[in-house]
Protein backbone atom coordinates (compact mmCIF):
# COMPACT_ATOMS: atom_id res chain seq x y z
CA UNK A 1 -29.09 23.72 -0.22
CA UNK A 2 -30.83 23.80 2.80
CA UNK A 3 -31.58 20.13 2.94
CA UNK A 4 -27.87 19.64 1.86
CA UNK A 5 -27.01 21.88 5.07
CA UNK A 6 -29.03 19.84 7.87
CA UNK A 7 -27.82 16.78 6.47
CA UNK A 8 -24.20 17.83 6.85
CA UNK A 9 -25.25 19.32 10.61
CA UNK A 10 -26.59 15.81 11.61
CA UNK A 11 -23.19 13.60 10.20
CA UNK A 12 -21.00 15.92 12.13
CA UNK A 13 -22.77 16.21 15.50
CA UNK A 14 -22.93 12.09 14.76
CA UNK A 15 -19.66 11.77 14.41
CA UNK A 16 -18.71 14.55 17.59
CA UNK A 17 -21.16 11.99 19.28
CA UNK A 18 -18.81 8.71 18.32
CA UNK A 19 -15.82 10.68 19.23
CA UNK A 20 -16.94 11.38 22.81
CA UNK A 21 -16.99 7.49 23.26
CA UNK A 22 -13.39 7.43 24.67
CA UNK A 23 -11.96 3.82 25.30
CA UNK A 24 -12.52 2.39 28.75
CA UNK A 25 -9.82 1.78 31.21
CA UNK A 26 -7.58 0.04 30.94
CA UNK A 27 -6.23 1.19 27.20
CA UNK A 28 -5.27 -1.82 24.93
CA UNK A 29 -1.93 -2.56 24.78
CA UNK A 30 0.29 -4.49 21.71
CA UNK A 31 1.23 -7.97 21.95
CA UNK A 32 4.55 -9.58 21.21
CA UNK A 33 4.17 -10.70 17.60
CA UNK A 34 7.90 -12.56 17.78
CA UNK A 35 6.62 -14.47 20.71
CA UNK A 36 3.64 -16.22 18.88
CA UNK A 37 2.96 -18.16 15.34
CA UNK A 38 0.18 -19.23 13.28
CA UNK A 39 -0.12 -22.37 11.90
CA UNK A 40 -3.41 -22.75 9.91
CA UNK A 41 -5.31 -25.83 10.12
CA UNK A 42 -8.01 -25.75 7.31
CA UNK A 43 -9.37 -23.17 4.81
CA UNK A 44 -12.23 -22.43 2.43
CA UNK A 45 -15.15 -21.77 5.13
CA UNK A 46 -16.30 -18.57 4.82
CA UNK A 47 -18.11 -17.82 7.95
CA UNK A 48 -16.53 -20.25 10.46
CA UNK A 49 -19.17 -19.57 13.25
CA UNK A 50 -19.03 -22.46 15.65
CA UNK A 51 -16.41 -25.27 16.37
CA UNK A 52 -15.91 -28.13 18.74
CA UNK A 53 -13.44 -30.54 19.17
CA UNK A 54 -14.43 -34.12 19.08
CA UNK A 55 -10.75 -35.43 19.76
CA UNK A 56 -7.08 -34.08 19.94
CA UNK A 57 -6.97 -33.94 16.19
CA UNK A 58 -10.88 -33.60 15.14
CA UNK A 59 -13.26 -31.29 15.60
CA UNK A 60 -16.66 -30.09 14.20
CA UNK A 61 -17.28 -26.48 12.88
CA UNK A 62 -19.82 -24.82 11.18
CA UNK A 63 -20.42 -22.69 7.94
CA UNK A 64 -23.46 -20.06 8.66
CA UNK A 65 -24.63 -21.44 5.02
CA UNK A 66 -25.74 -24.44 6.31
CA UNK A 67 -22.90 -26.56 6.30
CA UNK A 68 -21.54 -28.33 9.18
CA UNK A 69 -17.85 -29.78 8.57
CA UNK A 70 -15.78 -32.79 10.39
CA UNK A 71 -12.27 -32.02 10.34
CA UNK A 72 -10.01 -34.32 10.86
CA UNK A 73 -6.16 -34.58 10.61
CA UNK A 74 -6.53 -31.44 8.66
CA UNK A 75 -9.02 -32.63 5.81
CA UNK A 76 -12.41 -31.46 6.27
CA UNK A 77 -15.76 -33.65 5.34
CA UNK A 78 -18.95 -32.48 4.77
CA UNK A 79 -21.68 -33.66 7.55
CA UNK A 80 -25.33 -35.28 6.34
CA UNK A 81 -28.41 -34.35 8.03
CA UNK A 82 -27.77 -31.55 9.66
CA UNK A 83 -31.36 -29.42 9.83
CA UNK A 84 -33.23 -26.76 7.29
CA UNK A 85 -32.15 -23.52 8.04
CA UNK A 86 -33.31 -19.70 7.69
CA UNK A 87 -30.42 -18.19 5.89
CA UNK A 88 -30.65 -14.33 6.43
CA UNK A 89 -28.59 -11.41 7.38
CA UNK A 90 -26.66 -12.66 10.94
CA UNK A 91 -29.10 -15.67 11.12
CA UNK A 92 -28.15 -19.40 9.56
CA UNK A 93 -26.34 -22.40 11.17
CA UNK A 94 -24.48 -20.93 14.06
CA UNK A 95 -23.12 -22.61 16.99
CA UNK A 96 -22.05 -26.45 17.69
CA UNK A 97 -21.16 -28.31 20.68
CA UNK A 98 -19.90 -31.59 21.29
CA UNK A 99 -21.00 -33.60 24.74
CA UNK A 100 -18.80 -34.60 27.61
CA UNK A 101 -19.56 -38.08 27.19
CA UNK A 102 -19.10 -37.98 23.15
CA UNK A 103 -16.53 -40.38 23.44
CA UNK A 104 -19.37 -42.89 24.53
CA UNK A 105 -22.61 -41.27 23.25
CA UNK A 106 -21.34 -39.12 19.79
CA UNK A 107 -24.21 -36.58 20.70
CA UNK A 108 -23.84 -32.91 19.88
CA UNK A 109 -26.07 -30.15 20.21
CA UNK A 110 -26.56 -27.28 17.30
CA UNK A 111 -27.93 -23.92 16.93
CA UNK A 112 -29.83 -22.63 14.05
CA UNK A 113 -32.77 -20.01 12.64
CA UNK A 114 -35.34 -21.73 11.46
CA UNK A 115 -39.00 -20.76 10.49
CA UNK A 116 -41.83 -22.28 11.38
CA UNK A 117 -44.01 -20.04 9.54
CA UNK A 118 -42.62 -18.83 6.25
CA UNK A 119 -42.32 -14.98 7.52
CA UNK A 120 -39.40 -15.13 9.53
CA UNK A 121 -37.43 -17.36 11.91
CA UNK A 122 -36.25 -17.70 15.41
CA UNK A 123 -33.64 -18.93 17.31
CA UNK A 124 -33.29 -23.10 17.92
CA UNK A 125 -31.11 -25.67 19.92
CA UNK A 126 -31.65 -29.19 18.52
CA UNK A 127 -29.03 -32.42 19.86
CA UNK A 128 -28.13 -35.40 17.18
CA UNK A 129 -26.19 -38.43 16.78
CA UNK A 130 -23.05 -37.97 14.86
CA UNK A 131 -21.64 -41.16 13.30
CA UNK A 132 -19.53 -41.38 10.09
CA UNK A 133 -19.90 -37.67 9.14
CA UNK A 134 -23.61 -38.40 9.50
CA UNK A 135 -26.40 -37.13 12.15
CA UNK A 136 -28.89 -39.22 12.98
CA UNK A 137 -31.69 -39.20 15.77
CA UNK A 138 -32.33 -34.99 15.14
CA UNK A 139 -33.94 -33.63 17.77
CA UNK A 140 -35.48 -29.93 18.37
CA UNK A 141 -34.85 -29.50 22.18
CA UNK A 142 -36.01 -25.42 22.01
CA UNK A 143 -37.60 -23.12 19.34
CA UNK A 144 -37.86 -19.26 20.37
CA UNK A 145 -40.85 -18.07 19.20
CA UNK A 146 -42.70 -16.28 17.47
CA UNK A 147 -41.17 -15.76 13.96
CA UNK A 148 -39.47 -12.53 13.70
CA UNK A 149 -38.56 -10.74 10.06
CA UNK A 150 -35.91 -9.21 12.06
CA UNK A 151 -32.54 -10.75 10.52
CA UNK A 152 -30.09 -10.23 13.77
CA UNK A 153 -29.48 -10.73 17.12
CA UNK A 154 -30.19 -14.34 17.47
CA UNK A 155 -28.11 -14.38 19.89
CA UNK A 156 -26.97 -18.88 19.48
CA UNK A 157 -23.94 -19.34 21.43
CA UNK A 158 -23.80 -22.77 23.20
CA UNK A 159 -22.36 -24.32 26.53
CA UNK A 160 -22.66 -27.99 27.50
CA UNK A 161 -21.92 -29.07 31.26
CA UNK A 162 -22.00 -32.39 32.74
CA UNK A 163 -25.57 -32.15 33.50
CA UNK A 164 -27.00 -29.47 31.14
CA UNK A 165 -26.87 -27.40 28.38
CA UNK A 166 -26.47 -23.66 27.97
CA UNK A 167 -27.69 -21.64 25.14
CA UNK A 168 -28.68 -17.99 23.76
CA UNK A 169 -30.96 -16.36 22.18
CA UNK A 170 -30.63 -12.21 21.14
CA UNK A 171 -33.52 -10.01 21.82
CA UNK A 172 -33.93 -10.40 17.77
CA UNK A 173 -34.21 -6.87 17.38
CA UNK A 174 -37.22 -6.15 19.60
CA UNK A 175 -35.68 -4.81 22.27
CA UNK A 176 -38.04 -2.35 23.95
CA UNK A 177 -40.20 -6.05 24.48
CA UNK A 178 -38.41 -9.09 24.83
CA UNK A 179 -35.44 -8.76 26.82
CA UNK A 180 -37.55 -7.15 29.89
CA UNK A 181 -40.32 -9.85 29.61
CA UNK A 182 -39.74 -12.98 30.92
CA UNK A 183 -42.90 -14.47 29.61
CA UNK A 184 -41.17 -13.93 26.10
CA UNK A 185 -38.10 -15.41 24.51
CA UNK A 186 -35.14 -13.34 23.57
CA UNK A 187 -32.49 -11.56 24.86
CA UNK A 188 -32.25 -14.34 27.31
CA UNK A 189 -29.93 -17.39 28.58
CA UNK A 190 -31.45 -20.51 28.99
CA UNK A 191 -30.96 -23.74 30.80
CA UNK A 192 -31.96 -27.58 29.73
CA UNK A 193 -31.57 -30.42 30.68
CA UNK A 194 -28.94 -32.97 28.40
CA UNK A 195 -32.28 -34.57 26.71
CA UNK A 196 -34.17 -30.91 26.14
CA UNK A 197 -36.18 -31.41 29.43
CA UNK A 198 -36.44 -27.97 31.50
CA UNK A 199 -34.58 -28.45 35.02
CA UNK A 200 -37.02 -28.06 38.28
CA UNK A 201 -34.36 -25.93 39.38
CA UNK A 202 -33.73 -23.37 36.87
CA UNK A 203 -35.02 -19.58 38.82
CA UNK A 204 -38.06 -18.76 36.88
CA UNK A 205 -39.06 -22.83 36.60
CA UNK A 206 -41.91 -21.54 39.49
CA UNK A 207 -42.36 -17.73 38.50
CA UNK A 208 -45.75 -17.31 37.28
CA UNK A 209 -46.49 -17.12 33.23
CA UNK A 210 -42.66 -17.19 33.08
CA UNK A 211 -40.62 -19.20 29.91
CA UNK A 212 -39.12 -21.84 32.36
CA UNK A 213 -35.91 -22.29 30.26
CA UNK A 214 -34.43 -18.90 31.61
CA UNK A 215 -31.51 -18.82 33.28
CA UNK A 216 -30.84 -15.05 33.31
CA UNK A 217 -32.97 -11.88 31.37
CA UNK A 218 -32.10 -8.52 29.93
CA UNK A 219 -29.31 -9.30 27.50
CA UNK A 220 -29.09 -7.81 23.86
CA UNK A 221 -26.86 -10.51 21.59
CA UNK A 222 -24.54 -12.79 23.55
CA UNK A 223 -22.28 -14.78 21.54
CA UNK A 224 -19.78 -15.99 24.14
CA UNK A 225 -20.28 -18.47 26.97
CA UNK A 226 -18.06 -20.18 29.35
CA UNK A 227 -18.15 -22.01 32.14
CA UNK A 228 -15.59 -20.41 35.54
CA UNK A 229 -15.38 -21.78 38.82
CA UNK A 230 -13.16 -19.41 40.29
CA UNK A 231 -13.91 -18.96 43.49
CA UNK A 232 -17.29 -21.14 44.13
CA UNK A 233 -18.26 -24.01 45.68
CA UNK A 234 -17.56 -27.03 44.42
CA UNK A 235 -21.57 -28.31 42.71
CA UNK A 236 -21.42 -23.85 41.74
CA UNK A 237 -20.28 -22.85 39.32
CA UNK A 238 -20.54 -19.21 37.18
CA UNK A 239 -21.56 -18.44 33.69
CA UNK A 240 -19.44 -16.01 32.01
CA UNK A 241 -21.28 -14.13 28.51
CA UNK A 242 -20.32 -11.52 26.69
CA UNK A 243 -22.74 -9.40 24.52
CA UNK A 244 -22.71 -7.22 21.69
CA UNK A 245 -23.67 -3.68 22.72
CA UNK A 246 -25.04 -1.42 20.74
CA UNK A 247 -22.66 1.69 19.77
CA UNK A 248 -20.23 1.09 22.90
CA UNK A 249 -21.43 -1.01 25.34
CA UNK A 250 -20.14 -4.49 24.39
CA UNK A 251 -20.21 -6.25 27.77
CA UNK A 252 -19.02 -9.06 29.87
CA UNK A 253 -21.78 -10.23 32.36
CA UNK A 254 -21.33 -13.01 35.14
CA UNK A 255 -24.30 -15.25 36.11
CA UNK A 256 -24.05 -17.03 39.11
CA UNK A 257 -25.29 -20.13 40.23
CA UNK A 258 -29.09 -19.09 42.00
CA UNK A 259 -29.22 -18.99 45.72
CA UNK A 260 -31.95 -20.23 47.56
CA UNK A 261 -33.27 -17.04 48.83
CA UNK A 262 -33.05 -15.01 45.51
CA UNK A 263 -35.35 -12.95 43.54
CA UNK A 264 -35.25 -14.03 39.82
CA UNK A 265 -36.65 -11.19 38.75
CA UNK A 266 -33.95 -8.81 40.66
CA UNK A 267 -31.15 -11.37 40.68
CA UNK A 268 -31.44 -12.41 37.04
CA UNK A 269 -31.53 -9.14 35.63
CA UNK A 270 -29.07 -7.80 33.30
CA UNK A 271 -30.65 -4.26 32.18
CA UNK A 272 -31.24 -4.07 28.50
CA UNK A 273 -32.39 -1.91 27.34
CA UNK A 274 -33.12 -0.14 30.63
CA UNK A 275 -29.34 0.66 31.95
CA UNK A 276 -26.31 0.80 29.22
CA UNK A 277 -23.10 2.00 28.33
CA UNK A 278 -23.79 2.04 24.89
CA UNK A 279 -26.01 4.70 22.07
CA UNK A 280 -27.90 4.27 19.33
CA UNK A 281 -26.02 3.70 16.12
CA UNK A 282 -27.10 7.28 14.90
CA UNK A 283 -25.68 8.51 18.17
CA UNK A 284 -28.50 9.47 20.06
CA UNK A 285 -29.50 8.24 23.79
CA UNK A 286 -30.50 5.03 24.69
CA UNK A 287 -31.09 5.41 28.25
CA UNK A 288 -29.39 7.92 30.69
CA UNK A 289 -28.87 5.23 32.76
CA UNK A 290 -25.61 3.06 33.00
CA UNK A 291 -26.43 1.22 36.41
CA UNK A 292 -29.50 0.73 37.61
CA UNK A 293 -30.52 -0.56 41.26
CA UNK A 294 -32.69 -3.58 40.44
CA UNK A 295 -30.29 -5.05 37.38
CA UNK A 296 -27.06 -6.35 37.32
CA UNK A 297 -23.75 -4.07 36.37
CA UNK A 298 -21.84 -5.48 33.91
CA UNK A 299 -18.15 -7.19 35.00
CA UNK A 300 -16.41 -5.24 32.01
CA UNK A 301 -17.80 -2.84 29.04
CA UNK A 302 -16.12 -1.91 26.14
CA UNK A 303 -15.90 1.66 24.72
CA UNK A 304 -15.68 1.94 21.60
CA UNK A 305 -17.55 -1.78 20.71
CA UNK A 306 -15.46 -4.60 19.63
CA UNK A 307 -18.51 -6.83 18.43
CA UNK A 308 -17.02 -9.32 20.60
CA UNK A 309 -17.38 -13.22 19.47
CA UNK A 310 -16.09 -16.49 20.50
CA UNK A 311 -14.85 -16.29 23.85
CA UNK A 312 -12.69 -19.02 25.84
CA UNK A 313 -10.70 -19.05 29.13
CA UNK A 314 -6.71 -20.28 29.12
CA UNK A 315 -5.72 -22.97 31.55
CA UNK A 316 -2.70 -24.53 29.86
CA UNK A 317 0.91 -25.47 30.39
CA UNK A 318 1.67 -24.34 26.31
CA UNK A 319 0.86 -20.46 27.58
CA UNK A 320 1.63 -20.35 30.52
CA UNK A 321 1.99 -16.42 30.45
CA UNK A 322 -1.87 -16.43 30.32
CA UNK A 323 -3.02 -18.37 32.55
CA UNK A 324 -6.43 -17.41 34.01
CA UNK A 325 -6.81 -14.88 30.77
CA UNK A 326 -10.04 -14.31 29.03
CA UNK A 327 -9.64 -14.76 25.29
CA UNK A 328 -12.41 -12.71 23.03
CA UNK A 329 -12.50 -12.58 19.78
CA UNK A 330 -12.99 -9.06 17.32
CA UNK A 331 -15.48 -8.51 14.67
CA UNK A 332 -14.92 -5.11 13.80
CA UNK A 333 -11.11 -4.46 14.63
CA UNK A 334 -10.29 -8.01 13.30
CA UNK A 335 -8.07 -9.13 15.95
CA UNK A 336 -7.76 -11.30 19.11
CA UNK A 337 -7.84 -9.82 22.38
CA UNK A 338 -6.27 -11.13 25.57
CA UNK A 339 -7.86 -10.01 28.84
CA UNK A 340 -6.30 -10.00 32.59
CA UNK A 341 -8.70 -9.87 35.34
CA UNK A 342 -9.09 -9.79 39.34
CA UNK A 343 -12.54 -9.83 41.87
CA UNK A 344 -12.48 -6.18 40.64
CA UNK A 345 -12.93 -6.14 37.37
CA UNK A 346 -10.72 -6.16 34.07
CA UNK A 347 -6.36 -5.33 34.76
CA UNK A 348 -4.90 -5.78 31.56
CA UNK A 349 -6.14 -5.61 27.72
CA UNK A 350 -3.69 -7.05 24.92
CA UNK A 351 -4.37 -6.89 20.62
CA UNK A 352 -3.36 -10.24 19.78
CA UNK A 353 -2.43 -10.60 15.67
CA UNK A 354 -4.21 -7.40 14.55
CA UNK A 355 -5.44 -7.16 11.28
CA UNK A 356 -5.43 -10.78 11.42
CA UNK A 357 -9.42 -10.88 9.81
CA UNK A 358 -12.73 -10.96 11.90
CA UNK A 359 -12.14 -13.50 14.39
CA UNK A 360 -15.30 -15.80 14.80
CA UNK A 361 -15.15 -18.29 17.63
CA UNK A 362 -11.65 -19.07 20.25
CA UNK A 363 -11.42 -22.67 21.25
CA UNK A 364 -8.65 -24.35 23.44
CA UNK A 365 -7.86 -27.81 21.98
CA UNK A 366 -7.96 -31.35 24.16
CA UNK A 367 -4.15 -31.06 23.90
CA UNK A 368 -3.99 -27.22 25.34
CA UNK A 369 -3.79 -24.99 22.11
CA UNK A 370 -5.66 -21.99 21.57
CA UNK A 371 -7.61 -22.42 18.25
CA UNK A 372 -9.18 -19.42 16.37
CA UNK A 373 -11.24 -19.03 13.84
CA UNK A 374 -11.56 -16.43 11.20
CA UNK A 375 -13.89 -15.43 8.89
CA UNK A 376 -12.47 -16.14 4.75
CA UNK A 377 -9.50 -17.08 6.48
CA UNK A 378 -9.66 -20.39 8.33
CA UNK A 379 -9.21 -22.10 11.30
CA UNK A 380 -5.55 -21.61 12.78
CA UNK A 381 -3.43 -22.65 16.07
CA UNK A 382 -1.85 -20.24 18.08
CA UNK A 383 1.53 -21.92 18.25
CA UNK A 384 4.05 -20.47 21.10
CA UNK A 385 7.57 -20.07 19.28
């Protein structure tokens, strides 16, 4: 009885804990469902976790089984070659990206967990020659190491520029180590070169015993990445993530392009575990810290979590309504939300098709047309009506 007693003590101060969490400003708000339609494109993938258009009707997108498909005009082919995996609990094939210059060079770049020690698996970015639903010329540009038998946070969300490419790696469930260390990988973004070669001019490329990949330190799990160039110079540019908080906490963090007379180690860091808006899943404290001089604050947090993923920004004459909108994707409320935001911070949240399924990755299509993806549902357009 007694044991029967504490245990019911500890749910309900739990859940008094998860009730406190009220929802940040500013409160979602409903969408109008007559002014949109969906208009599926493919089905039968069950964990859609990656896509990437390689023309206005063809794209690439991933299965976190191991299965990479080309779809094309609707019909979907299975592509050869693609590399062993680690299949575990959040860890498989994740992320895919096509280059700039596919048109000319049919690279793309992949993210995976892999082992390369039979007790675990880490995080890796490899690039490959697509040609007639087959990759040739597989290349490992980055493997995280070591091995962890942690099965989540690996983090694998990718962004390809003109001149590099962007990629993440979660602090795979070590966080009290790896995000804080920057002579560890994990809970970090990362910077290469197009041909896996480290730039001379990431930050930490001189910073003693440093990994020289890192572009920025101190995340958790980011699975969103996008390129804005709102209001830089014209060779600047800023990298916009979000990240999976713990309990609360979900964030949106902005890395800008280094300066010359910045402090990696100051200017680079983005506080987990040491400053959060989030709790422990049991509801206990993290930290009692939610900014913290010496790390960066986060743009936007969400309270409660979202378990935000996919994330893309809307430039388009088809919705012209959002213009300049974030678009994130939800894993637990299985919707897609619309975000409206100034120098100060976040204006306006909208629930776009709720209930809609746990939306995976948000893409805008060559030809302008926002393209979700959804978990055992498929891959649909977001058609104005």
């Amino acid at each position: 009885m007694k044991k029967t007693y504490l245990l019911l003590t500890l749910f309900l101060l739990n859940t008094s804990v998860a009730c406190s969490q009220k929802e940040n400003y500013p409160p979602i708000e409903d969408f109008n469902k007559d002014s949109f339609s969906l208009e599926k494109i493919i089905d039968d993938i069950e964990i859609p976790w990656g896509l990437s258009f390689t023309g206005i009707d063809s794209f690439l997108v991933t299965d976190k089984k191991g299965i990479l498909y080309h779809v094309s005009e609707g019909k979907k082919s299975i592509v050869e070659g693609t590399p062993d995996i680690t299949l575990s609990r959040q860890g498989g094939l994740l992320d895919v990206a096509v280059d700039l210059n596919f048109d000319n060079n049919n690279k793309i770049f992949l993210t995976a967990s892999i082992t390369s020690s039979d007790t675990g698996s880490n995080t890796a970015l490899y690039s490959a020659i697509l040609s007639n639903n087959k990759l040739s010329d597989l290349r490992l540009l980055y493997k995280a190491s070591p091995d962890s038998t942690e099965e989540r946070h690996f983090g694998g969300s990718i962004l390809v520029t003109q001149e590099f490419v962007f990629f993440t790696i979660g602090d795979r469930g070590n966080r009290d180590v790896n995000p804080q260390s920057v002579s560890l990988d994990g809970g970090k973004v990362y910077r290469l070169n197009l041909d896996g070669s480290i730039p001379d001019s990431n930050p930490f490329y001189n910073v003693d015993s440093s990994k020289k990949a890192i572009w920025s330190y101190g995340h958790r799990n980011p699975q969103g990445i996008i390129k804005v160039t709102r209001n830089v110079g014209v060779n600047d540019y800023e990298i916009w993530i979000h990240e999976h908080g713990p309990r609360g906490g979900d964030e949106i963090n902005i890395i800008k392009y280094p300066k010359k007379d910045e402090d990696p180690l100051k200017d680079r860091n983005y506080g987990w575990p040491k400053a959060t808006y989030g709790i422990n899943y049991s509801g206990s404290e993290i930290t009692k810290n939610k900014k913290l001089e010496g790390v960066i604050d986060p743009f936007y947090y969400w309270i409660p979590s979202i378990a935000p993923s996919g994330m893309a920004i809307v430039n388009s004459d088809k919705y012209p309504n959002w213009n300049e909108s974030l678009l994130v994707g939800s894993l637990s409320f299985r919707y897609l939300e619309r975000l409206e935001f100034d120098e100060n911070g976040i204006t306006k949240r909208e629930k776009l098709f709720p209930r809609i399924g746990r939306v995976r990755d948000v893409n805008i299509s060559p030809d302008g047309f926002v393209i979700i993806s959804v978990e055992g549902e498929g891959i649909f357009k977001v058609v104005p009506n």
